[in-house]
Protein backbone atom coordinates (compact mmCIF):
# COMPACT_ATOMS: atom_id res chain seq x y z
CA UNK A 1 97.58 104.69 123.23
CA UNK A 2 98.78 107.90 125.02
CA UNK A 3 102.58 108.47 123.63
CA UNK A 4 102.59 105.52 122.05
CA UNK A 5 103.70 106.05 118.13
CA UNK A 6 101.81 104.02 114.93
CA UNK A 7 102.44 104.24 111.49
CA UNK A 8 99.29 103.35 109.27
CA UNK A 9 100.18 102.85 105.63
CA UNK A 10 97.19 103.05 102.96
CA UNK A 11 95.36 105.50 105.54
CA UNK A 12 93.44 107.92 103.23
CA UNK A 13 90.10 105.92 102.77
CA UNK A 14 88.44 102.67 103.40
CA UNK A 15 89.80 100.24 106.47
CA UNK A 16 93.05 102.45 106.51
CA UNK A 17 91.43 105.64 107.24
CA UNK A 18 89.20 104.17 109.90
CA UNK A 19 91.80 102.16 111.62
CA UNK A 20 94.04 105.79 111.70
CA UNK A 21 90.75 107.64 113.04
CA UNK A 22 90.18 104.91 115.68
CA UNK A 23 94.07 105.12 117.30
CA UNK A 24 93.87 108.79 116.75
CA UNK A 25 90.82 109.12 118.98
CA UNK A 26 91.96 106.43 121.26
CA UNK A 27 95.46 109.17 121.83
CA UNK A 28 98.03 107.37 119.33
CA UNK A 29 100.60 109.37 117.62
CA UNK A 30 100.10 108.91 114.16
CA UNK A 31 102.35 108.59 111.37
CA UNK A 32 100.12 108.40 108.00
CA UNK A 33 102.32 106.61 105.21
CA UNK A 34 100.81 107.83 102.33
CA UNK A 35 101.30 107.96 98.21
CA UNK A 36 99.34 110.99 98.00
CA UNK A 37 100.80 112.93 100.36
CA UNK A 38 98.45 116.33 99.71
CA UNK A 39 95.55 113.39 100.33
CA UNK A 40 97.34 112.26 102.83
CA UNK A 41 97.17 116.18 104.77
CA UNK A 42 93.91 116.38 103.90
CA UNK A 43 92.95 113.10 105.99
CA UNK A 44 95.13 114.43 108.63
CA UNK A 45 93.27 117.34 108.99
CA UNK A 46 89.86 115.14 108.78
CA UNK A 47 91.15 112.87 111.01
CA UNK A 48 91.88 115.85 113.83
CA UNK A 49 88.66 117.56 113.13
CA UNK A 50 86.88 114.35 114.22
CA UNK A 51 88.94 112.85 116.97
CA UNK A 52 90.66 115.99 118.59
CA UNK A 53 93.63 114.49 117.67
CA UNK A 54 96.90 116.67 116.77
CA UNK A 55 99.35 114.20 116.87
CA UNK A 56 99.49 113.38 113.14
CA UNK A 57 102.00 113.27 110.58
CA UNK A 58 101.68 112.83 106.81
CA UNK A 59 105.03 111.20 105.03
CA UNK A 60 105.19 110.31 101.49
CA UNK A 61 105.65 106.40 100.83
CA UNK A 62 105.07 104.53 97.81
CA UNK A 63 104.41 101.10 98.65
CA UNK A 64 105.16 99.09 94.81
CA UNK A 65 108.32 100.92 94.80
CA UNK A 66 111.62 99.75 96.93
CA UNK A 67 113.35 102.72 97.23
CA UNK A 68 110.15 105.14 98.28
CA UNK A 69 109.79 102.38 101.33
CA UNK A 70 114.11 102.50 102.32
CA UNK A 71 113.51 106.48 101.77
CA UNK A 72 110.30 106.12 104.35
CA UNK A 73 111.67 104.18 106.40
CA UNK A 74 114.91 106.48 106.66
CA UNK A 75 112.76 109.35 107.89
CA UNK A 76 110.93 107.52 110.08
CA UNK A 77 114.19 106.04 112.13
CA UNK A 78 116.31 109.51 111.86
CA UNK A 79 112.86 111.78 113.31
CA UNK A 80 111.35 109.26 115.35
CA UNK A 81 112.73 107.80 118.73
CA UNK A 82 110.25 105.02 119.09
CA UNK A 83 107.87 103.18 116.98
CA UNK A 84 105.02 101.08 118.75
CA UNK A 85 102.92 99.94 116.16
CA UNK A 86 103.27 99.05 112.64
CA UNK A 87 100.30 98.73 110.58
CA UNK A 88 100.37 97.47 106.67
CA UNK A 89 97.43 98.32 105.40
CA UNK A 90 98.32 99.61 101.94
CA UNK A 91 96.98 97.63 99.09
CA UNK A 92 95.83 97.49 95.13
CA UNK A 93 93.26 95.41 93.39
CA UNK A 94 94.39 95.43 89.85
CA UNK A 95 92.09 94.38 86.96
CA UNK A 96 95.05 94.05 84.39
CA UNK A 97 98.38 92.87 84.75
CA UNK A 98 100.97 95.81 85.71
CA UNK A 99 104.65 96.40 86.25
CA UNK A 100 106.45 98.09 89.36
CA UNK A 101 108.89 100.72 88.77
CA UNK A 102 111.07 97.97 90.17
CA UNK A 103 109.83 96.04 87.44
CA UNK A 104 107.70 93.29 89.16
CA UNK A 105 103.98 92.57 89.28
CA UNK A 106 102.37 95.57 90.78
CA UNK A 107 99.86 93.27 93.12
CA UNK A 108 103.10 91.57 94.23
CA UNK A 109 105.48 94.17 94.62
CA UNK A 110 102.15 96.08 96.59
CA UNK A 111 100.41 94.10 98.63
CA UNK A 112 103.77 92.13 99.92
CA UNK A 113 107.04 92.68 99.10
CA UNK A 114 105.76 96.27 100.98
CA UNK A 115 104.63 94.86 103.27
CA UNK A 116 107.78 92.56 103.69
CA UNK A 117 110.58 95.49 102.89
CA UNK A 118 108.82 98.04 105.07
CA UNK A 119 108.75 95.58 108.30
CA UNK A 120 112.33 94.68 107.66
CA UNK A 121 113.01 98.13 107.07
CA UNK A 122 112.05 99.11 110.11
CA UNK A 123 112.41 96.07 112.51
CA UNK A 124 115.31 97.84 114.31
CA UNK A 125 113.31 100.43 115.87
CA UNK A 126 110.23 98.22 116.48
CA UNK A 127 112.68 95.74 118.85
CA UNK A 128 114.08 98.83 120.59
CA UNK A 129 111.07 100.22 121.28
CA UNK A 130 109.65 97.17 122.42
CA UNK A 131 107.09 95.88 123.68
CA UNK A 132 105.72 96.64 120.05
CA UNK A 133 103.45 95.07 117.57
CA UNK A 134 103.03 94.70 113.58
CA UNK A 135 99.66 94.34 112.11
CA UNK A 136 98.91 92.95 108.81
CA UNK A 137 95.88 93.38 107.17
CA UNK A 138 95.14 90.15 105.43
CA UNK A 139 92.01 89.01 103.87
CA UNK A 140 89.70 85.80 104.43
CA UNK A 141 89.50 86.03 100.60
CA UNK A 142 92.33 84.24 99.77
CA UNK A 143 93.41 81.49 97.59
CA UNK A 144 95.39 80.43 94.88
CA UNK A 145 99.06 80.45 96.32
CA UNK A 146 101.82 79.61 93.54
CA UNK A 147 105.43 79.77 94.86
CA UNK A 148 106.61 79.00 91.28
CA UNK A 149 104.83 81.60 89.49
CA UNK A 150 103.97 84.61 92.03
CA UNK A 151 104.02 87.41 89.24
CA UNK A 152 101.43 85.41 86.58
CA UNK A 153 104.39 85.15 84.01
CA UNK A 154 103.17 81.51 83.70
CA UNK A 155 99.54 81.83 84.89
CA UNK A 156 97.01 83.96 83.45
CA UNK A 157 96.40 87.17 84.97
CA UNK A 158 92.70 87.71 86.83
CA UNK A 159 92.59 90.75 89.28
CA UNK A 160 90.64 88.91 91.77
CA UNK A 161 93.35 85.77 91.67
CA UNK A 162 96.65 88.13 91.96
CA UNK A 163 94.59 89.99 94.98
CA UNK A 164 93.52 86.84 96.68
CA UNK A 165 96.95 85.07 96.33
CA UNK A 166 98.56 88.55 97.76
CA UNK A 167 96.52 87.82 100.80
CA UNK A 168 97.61 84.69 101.52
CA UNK A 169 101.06 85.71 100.90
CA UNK A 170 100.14 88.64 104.15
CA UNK A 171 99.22 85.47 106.43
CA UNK A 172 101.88 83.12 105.07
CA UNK A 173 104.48 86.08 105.75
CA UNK A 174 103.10 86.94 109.04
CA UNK A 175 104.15 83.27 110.10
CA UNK A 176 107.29 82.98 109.18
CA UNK A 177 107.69 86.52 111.27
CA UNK A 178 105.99 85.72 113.89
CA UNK A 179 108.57 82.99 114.13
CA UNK A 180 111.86 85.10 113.83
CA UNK A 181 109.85 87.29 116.37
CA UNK A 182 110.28 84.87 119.31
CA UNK A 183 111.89 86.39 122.69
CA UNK A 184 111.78 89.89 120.62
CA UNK A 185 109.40 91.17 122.81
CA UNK A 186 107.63 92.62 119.07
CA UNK A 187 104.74 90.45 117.52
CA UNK A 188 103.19 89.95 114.90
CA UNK A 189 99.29 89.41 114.04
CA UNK A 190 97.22 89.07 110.62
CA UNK A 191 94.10 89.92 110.44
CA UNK A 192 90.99 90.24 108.27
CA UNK A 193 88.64 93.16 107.64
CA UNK A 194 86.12 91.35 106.10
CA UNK A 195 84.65 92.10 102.62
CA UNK A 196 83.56 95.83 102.12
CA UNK A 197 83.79 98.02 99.17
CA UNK A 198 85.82 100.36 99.85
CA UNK A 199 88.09 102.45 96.91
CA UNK A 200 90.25 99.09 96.50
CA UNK A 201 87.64 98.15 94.36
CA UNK A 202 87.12 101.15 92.29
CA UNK A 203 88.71 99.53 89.22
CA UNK A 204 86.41 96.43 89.36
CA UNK A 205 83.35 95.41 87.43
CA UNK A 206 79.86 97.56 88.66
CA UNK A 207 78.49 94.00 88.61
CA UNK A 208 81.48 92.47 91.15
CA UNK A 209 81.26 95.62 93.66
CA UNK A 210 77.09 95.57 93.71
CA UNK A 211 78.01 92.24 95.02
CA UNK A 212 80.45 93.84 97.82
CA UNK A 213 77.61 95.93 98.89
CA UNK A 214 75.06 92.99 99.22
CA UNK A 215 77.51 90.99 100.90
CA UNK A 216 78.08 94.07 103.37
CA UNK A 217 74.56 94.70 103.79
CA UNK A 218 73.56 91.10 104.98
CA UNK A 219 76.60 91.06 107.36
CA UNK A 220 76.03 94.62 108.54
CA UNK A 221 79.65 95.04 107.60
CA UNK A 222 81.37 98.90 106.91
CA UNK A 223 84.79 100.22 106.83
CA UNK A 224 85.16 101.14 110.70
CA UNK A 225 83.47 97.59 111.51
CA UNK A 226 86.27 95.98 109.44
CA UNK A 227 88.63 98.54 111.01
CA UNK A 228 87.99 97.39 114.75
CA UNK A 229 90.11 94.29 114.99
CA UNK A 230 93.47 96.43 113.62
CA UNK A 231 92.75 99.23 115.70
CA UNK A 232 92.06 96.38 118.88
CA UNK A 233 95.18 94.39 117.68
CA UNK A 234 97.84 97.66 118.04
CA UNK A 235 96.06 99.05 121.55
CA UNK A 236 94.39 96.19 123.48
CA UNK A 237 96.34 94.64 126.41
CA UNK A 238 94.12 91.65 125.90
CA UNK A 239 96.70 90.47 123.20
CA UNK A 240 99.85 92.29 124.00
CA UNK A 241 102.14 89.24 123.98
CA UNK A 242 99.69 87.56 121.24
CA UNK A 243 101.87 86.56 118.52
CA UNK A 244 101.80 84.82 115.02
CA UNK A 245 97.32 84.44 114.80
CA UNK A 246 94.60 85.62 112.45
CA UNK A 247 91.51 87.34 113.55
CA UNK A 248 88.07 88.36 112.42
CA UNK A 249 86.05 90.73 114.45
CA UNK A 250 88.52 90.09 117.52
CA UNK A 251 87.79 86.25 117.46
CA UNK A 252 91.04 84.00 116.25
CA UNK A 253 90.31 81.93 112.97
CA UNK A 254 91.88 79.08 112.03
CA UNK A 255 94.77 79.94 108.58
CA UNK A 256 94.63 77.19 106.17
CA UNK A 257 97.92 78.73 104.53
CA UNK A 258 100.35 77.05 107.92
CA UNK A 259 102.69 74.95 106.45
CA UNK A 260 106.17 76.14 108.00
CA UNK A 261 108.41 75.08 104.48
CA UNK A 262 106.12 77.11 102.42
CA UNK A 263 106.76 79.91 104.74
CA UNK A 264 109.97 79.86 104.43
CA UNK A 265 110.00 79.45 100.85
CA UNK A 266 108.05 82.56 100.59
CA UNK A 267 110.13 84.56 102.74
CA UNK A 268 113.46 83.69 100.97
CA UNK A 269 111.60 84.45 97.59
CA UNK A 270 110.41 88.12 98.73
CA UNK A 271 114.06 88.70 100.01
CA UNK A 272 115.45 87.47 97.08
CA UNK A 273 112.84 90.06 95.33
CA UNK A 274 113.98 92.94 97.46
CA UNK A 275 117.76 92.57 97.92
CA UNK A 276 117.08 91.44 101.60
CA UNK A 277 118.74 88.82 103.31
């Protein structure tokens, strides 16, 4: 990953933090995309400490919030010549039903109209650096899809049901990209850490994340296990021209979500949602 430039967002715990760690050690530059952004130096400095690394940059981004990403993304393309890898990893797990500062469903406007804006956002530089990749960190814990009712206005609001039906929205998406990808030279890759507790479920029940930690035990699973197939996805020559799949622990799994007129749907819904055409 020598001189090659990444941009983790979410990277200041959890499956962010290890993914960042993991290019940083492997010689990425880093670009940490972070709402915190006095966390965010603080990881930085972690980070260096325990790879070596120097490479790393903090920049403020607020993934619920439209204009923080076009800001982001602004700095990004006027300091940066190249981008190699983008990585959207930032994500909530809400227990109650919030608004965005943009006025939408926080899960929503989170977990993947940021990730949609951001990509767009920065598309441009992605094909003219290219080869490059996007990785989205998706979830095998996901269900409950509604095109017609994506914020809960109808629906009643559970945290686990907006979270799971925000992950299937990350694979759904990463289809109908993958697709508009083609020839690009850039792909485009979901993938799934597997379930760990990490500070996404701070909010929860004590009863739902001692659950997490059984689950983790039994599978031997821990942030920089569920980090490995990100970090494997944005370096590994094995799948540098792999495009539009889902992976677990480097191994492809089949997407139940693939049904190319919901994709679309979805994707002309979250542009509608974000001014984008």
């Amino acid at each position: 990953m020598k001189d090659r430039v990444v941009i983790v967002t979410g990277p200041t715990s959890g499956v962010g933090l290890e993914i960042a760690a993991q290019l940083a050690a492997a010689g990425a530059t880093l670009i940490l995309g972070c709402r915190d952004v006095q966390k965010g130096a603080a990881t930085a400095e972690a980070i260096g400490r325990r790879t070596g690394a120097k490479r790393l940059s903090v920049l403020h981004v607020d993934t619920s919030s439209q204009s923080s990403i076009r800001d982001f993304a602004g700095r990004v393309k006027s300091t940066c010549a190249r981008l190699d890898v983008l990585i959207n990893n930032a994500g909530v797990y809400l227990p109650e039903r919030q608004r965005s500062a943009d006025g939408l469903e926080l899960t929503l406007a989170t977990n993947v109209l940021g990730y949609h804006l951001l990509t767009r956002e920065l598309l441009d530089l992605l094909k003219a650096s290219a080869p490059a990749r996007i990785i989205n960190v998706a979830s095998t814990f996901a269900f409950g899809l509604d095109l017609d009712d994506l914020q809960f206005e109808r629906r009643t609001y559970f945290g686990a049901r907006a979270y799971a039906q925000s992950k299937a929205c990350n694979r759904v998406l990463t289809w109908a990209l993958s697709r508009r990808l083609a020839q690009s030279r850039v792909t485009a890759n979901a993938m799934s850490p597997g379930l760990i507790v990490t500070g996404l479920y701070r909010d929860t029940s004590p009863l739902y994340r001692l659950m997490l930690r059984g689950i983790g035990t039994v599978y031997r699973r821990n942030a920089a296990r569920g980090a490995d197939t990100a970090a494997w996805l944005a370096s590994s020559p094995e799948v540098a021209t792999v495009n539009g799949r889902f992976f677990l622990d480097r191994q492809e799994i089949r997407c139940r979500f693939r049904d190319r007129a919901v994709e679309e749907r979805l994707w002309a819904i979250c542009a509608g949602l974000v001014g984008a055409g």
